[in-house]
C-alpha atoms as a PDB file:
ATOM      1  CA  UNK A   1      16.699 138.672 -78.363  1.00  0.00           C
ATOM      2  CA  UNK A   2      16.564 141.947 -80.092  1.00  0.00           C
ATOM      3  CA  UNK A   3      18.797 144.987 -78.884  1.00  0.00           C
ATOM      4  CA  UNK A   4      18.882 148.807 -78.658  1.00  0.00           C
ATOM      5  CA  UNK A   5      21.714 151.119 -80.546  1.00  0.00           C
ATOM      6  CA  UNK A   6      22.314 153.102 -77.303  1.00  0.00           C
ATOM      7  CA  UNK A   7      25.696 154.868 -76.832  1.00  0.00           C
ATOM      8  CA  UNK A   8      26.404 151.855 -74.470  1.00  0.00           C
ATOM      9  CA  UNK A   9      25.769 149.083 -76.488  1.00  0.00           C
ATOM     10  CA  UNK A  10      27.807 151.252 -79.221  1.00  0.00           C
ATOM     11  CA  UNK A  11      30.798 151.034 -76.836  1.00  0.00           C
ATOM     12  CA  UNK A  12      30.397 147.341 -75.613  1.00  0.00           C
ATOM     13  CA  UNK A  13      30.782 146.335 -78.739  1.00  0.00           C
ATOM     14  CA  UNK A  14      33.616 148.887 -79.812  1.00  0.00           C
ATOM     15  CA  UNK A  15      31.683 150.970 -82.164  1.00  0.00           C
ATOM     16  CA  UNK A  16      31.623 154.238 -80.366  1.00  0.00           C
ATOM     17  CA  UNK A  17      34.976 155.116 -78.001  1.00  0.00           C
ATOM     18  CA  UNK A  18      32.421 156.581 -75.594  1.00  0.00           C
ATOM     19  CA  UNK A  19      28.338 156.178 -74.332  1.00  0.00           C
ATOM     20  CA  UNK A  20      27.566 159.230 -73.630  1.00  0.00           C
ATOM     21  CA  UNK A  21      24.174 160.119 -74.852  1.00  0.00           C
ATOM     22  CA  UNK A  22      24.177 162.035 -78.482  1.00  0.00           C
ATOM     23  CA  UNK A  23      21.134 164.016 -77.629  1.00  0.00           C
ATOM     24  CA  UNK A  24      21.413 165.989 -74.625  1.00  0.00           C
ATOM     25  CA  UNK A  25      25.287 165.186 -74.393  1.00  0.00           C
ATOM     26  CA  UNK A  26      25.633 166.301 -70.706  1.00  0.00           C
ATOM     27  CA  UNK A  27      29.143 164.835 -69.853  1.00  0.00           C
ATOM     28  CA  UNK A  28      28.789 161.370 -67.937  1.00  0.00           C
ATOM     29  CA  UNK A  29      25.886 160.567 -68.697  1.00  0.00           C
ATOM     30  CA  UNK A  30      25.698 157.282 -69.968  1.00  0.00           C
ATOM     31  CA  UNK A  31      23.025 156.360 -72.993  1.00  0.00           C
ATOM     32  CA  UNK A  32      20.658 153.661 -71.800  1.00  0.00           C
ATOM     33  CA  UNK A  33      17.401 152.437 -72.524  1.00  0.00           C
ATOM     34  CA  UNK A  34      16.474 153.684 -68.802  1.00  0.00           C
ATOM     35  CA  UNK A  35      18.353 157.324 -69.757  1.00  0.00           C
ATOM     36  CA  UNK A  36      16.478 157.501 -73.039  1.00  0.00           C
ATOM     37  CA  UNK A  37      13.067 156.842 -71.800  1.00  0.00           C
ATOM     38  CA  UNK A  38      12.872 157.933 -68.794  1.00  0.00           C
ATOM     39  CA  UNK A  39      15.078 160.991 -67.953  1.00  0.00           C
ATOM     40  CA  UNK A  40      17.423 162.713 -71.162  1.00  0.00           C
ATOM     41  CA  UNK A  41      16.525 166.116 -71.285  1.00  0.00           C
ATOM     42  CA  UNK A  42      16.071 166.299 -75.187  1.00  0.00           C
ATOM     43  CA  UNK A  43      13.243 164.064 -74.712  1.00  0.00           C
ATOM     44  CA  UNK A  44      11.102 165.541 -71.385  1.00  0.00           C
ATOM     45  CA  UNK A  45       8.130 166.727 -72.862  1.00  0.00           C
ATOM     46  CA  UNK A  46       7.425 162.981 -75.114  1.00  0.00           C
ATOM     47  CA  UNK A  47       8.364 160.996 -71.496  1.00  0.00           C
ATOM     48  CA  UNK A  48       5.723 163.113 -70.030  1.00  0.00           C
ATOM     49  CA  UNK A  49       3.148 161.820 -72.350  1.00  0.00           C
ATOM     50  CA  UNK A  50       4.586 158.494 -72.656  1.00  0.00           C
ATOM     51  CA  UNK A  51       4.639 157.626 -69.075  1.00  0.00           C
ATOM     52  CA  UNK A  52       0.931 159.127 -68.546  1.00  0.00           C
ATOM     53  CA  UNK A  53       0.071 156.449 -70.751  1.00  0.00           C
ATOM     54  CA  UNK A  54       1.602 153.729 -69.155  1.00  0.00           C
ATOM     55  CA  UNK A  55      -0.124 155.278 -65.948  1.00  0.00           C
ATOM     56  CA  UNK A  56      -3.470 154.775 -66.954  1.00  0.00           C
ATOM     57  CA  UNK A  57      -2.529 151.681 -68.471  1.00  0.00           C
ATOM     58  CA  UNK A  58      -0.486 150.495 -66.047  1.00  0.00           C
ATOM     59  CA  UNK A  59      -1.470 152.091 -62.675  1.00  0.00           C
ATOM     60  CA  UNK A  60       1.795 152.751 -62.052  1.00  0.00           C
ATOM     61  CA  UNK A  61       4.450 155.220 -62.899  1.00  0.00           C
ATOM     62  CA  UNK A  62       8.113 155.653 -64.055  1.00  0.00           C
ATOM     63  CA  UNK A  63       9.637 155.565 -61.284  1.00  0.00           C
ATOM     64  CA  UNK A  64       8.114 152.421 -60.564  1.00  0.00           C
ATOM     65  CA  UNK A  65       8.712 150.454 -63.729  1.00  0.00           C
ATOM     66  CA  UNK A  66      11.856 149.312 -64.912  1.00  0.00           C
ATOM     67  CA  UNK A  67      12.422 150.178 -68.711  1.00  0.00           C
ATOM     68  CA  UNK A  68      12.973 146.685 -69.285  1.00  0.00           C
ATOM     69  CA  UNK A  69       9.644 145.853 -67.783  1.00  0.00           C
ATOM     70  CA  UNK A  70       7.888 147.874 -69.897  1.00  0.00           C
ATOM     71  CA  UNK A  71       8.838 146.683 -73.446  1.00  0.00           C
ATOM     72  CA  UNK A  72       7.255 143.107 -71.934  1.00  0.00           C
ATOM     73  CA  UNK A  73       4.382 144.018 -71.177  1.00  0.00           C
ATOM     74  CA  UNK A  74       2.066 144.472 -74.145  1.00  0.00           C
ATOM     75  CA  UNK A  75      -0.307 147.146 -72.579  1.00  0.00           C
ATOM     76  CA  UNK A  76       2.809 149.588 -73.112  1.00  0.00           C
ATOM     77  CA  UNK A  77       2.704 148.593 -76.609  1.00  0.00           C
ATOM     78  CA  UNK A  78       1.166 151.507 -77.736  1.00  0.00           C
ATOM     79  CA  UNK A  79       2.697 153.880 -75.763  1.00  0.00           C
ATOM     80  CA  UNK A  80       5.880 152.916 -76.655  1.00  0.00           C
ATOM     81  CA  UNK A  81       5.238 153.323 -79.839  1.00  0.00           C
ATOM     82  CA  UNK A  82       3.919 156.674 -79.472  1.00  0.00           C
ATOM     83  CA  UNK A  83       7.316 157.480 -78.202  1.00  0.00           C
ATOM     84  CA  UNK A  84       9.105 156.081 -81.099  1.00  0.00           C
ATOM     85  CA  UNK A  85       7.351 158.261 -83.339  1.00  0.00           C
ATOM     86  CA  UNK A  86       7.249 161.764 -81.534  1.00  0.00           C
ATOM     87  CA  UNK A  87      11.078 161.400 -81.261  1.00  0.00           C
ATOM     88  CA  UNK A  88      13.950 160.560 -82.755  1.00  0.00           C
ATOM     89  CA  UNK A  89      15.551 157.843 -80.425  1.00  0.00           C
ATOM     90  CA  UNK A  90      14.858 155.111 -83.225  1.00  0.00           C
ATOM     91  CA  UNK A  91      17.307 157.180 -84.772  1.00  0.00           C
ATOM     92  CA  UNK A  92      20.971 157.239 -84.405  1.00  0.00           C
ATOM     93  CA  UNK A  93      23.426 160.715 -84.773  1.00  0.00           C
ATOM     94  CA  UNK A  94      25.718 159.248 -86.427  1.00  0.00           C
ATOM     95  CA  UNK A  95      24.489 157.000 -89.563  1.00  0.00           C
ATOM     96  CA  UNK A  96      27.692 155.689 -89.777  1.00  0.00           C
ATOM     97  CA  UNK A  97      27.589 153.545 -86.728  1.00  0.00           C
ATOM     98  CA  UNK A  98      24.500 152.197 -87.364  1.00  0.00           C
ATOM     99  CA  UNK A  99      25.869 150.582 -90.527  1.00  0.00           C
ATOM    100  CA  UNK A 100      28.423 149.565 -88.523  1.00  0.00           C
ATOM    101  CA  UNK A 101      27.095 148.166 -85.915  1.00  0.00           C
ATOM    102  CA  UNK A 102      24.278 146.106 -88.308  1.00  0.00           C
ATOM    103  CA  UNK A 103      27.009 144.925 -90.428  1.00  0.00           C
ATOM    104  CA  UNK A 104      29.745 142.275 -90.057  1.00  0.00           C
ATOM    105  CA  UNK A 105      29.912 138.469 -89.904  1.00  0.00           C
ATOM    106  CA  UNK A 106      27.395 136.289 -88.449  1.00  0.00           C
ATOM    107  CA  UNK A 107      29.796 135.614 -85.522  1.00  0.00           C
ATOM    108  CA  UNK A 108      30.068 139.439 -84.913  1.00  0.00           C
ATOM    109  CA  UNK A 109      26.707 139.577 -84.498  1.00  0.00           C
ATOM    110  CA  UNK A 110      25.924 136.637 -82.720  1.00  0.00           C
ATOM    111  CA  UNK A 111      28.645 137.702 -80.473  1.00  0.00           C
ATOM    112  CA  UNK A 112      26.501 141.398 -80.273  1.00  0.00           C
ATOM    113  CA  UNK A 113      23.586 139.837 -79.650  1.00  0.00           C
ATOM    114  CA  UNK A 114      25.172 138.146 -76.413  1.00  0.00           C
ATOM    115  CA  UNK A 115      26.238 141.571 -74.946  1.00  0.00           C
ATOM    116  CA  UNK A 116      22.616 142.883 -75.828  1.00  0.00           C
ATOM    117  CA  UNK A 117      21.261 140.345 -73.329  1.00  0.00           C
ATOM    118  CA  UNK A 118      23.969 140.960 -70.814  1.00  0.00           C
ATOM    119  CA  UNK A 119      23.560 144.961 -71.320  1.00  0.00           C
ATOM    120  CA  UNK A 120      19.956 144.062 -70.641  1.00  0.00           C
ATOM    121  CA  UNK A 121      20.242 142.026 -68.156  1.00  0.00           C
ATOM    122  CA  UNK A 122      22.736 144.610 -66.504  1.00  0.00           C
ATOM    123  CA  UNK A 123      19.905 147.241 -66.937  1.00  0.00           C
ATOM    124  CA  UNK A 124      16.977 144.953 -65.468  1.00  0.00           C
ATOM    125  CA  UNK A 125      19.492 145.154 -61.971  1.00  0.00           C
ATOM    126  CA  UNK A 126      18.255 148.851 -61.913  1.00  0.00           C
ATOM    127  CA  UNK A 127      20.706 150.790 -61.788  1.00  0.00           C
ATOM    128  CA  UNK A 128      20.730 151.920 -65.288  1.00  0.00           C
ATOM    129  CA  UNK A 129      24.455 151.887 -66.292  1.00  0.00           C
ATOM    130  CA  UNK A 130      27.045 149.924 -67.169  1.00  0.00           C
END
């Protein structure tokens, strides 16, 4: 399974020394999938359009979808992708700890891929965090 560079995947693994989110930067705010998609303030005006998608699509809204939930289903395919484009969160601040983070041994990032599915798993609970 596949993860996310997110400030708190950055951290998990000891890439970053904190996960606070390198767009809007507001101070305790951790960077999550759920944070990124559904509420950072950098990003209002593409979740607007994003989640109107899903609406239609869907029949239900943000607040009733998990972020999680709505990279499995393949009718938010599209809109997901949407996102990805209009933004930058594909992107990463610092292009340094992407390198990082995609490098090492095999056991490093077998190892990363484990907390991935924890992180995700973590963020399927709802709460968003940590």
């Amino acid at each position: 399974m596949g993860h996310a560079l997110t400030g708190q995947y950055l951290k998990w693994i000891g890439h970053r020394e904190d996960d606070i989110c390198w767009w809007c930067c507001k101070p305790g705010v951790t960077q999550t999938r759920e944070h990124l998609f559904k509420v950072c303030a950098t990003w209002k005006k593409q979740q607007k359009i994003l989640w109107k998608a899903v609406r239609v699509q869907m029949k239900r809204g943000r607040d009733r979808f998990r972020t999680a939930d709505l990279f499995a289903d393949e009718r938010c395919t599209e809109a997901i992708l949407e996102f990805l484009e209009s933004t930058d969160v594909e992107r990463k601040a610092r292009e340094e700890e992407w390198e990082q983070a995609s490098s090492g041994t095999a056991e490093e990032q077998e190892e990363g891929a484990e907390g991935a599915e924890e992180l995700m798993a973590m963020e399927g609970d709802g709460d968003g965090g940590v």
